[in-house]
C-alpha atoms as a PDB file:
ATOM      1  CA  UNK A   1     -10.206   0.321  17.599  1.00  0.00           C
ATOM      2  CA  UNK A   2     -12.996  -2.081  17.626  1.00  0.00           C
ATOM      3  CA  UNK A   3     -14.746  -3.154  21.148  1.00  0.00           C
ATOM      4  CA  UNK A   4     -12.087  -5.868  21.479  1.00  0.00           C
ATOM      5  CA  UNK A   5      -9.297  -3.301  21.559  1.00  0.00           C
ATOM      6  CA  UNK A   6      -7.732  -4.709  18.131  1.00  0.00           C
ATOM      7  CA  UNK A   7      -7.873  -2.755  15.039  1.00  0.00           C
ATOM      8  CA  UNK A   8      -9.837  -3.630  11.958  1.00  0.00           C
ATOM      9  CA  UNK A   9      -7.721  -4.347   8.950  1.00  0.00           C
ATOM     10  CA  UNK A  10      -7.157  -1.265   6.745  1.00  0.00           C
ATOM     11  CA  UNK A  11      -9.080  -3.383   3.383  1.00  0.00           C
ATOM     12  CA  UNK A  12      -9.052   0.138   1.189  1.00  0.00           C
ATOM     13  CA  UNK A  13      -5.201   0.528   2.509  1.00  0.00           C
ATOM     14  CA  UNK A  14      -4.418  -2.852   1.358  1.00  0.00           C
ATOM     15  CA  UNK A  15      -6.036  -2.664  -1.730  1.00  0.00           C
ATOM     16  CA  UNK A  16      -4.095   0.435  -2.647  1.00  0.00           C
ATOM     17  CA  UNK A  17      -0.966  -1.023  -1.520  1.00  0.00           C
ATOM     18  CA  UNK A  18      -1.562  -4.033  -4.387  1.00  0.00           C
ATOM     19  CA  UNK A  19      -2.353  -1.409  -7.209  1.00  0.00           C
ATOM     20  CA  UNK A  20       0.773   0.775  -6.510  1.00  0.00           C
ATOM     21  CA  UNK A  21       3.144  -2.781  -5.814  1.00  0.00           C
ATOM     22  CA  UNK A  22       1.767  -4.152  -9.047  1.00  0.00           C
ATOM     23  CA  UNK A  23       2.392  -0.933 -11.178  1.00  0.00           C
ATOM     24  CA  UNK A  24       5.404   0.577  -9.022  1.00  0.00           C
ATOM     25  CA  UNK A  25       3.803   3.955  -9.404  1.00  0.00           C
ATOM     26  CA  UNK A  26       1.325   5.804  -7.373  1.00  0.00           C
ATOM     27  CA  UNK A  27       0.739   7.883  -9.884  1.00  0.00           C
ATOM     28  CA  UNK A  28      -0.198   5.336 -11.906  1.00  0.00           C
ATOM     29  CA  UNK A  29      -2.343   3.189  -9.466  1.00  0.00           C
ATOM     30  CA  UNK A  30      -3.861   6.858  -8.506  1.00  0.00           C
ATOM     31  CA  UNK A  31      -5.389   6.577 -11.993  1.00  0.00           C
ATOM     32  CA  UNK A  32      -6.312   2.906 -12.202  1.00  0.00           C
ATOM     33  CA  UNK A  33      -7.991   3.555  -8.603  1.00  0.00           C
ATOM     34  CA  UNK A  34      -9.896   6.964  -9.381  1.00  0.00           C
ATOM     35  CA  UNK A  35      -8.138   9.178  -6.745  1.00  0.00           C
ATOM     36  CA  UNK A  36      -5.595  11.019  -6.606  1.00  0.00           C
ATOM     37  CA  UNK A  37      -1.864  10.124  -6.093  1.00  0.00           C
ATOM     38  CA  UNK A  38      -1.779  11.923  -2.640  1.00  0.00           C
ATOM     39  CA  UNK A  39      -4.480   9.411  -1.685  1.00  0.00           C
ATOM     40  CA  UNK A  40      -2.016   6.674  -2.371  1.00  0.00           C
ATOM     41  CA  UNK A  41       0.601   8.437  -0.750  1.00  0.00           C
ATOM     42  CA  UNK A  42      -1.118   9.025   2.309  1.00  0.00           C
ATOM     43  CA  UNK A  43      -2.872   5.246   2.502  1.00  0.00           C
ATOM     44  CA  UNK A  44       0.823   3.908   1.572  1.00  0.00           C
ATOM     45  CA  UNK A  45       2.030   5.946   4.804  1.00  0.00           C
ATOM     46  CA  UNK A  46      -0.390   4.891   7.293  1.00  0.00           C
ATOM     47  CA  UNK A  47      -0.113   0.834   6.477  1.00  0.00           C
ATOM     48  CA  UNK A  48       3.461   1.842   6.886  1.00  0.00           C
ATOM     49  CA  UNK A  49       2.858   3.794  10.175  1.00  0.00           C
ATOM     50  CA  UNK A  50       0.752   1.474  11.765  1.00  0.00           C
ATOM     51  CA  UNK A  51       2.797  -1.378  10.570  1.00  0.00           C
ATOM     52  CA  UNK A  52       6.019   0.578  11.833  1.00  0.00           C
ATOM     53  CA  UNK A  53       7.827  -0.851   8.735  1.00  0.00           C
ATOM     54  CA  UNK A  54       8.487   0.738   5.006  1.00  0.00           C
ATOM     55  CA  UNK A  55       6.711  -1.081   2.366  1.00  0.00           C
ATOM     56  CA  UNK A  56       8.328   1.563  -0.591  1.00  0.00           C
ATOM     57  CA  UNK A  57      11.312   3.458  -1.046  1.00  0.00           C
ATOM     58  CA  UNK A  58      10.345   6.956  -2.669  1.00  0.00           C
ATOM     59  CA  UNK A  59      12.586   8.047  -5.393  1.00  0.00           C
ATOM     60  CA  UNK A  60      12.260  10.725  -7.682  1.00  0.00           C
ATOM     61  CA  UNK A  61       9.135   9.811 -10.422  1.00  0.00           C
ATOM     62  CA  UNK A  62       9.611   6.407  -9.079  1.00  0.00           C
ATOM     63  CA  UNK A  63       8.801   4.124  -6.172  1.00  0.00           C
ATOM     64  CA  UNK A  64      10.609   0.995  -5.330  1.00  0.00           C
ATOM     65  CA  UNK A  65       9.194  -1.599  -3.264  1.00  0.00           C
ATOM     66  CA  UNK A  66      11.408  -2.539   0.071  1.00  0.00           C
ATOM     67  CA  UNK A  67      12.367  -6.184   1.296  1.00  0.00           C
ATOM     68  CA  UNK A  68       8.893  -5.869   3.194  1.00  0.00           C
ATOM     69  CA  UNK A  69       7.008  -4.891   0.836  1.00  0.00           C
ATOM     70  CA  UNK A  70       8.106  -7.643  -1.474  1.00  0.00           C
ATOM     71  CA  UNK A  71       6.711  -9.695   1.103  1.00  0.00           C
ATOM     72  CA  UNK A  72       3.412  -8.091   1.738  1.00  0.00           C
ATOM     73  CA  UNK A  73       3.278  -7.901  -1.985  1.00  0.00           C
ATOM     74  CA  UNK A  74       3.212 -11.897  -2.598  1.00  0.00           C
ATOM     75  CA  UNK A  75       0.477 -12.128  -0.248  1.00  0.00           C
ATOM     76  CA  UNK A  76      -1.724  -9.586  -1.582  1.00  0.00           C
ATOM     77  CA  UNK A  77      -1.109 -11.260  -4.970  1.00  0.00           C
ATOM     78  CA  UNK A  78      -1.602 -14.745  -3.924  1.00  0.00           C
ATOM     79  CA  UNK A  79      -5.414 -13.456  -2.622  1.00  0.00           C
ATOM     80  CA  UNK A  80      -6.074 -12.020  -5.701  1.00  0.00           C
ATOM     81  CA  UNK A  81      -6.073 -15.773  -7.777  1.00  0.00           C
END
């Protein structure tokens, strides 16, 4: 937490989130990133902890984004232009 008691916003997190939302793989955005797909996983799991909502559904060799993370999606997207 930061001196004001609020927490800074996860950037690296975030910017993770948009790679594996864009390519609906974290496998894939593992590779377009540089780490490894565990890396995604885990940075995909604490946006959702701390967020208390699921961004992806987890299916086998695939990921599918959730209602939410639609929506978290469009925003990232819209700050990328």
């Amino acid at each position: 937490m930061t001196s004001r008691g609020r927490r800074r916003l996860p950037l690296n997190a975030l910017r993770t989130f948009e790679v594996a939302a864009r390519l609906q793989s974290f496998k894939d955005a593992a590779e377009e990133l540089g780490v490894s797909a565990t890396t995604v996983s885990n940075q995909i799991r604490m946006l959702e902890r701390d967020w208390s909502l699921q961004l992806f559904v987890r299916k086998t060799r695939q990921v599918v984004l959730t209602e939410a993370g639609q929506s978290l999606s469009r925003v990232v997207q819209q700050d990328r232009k």
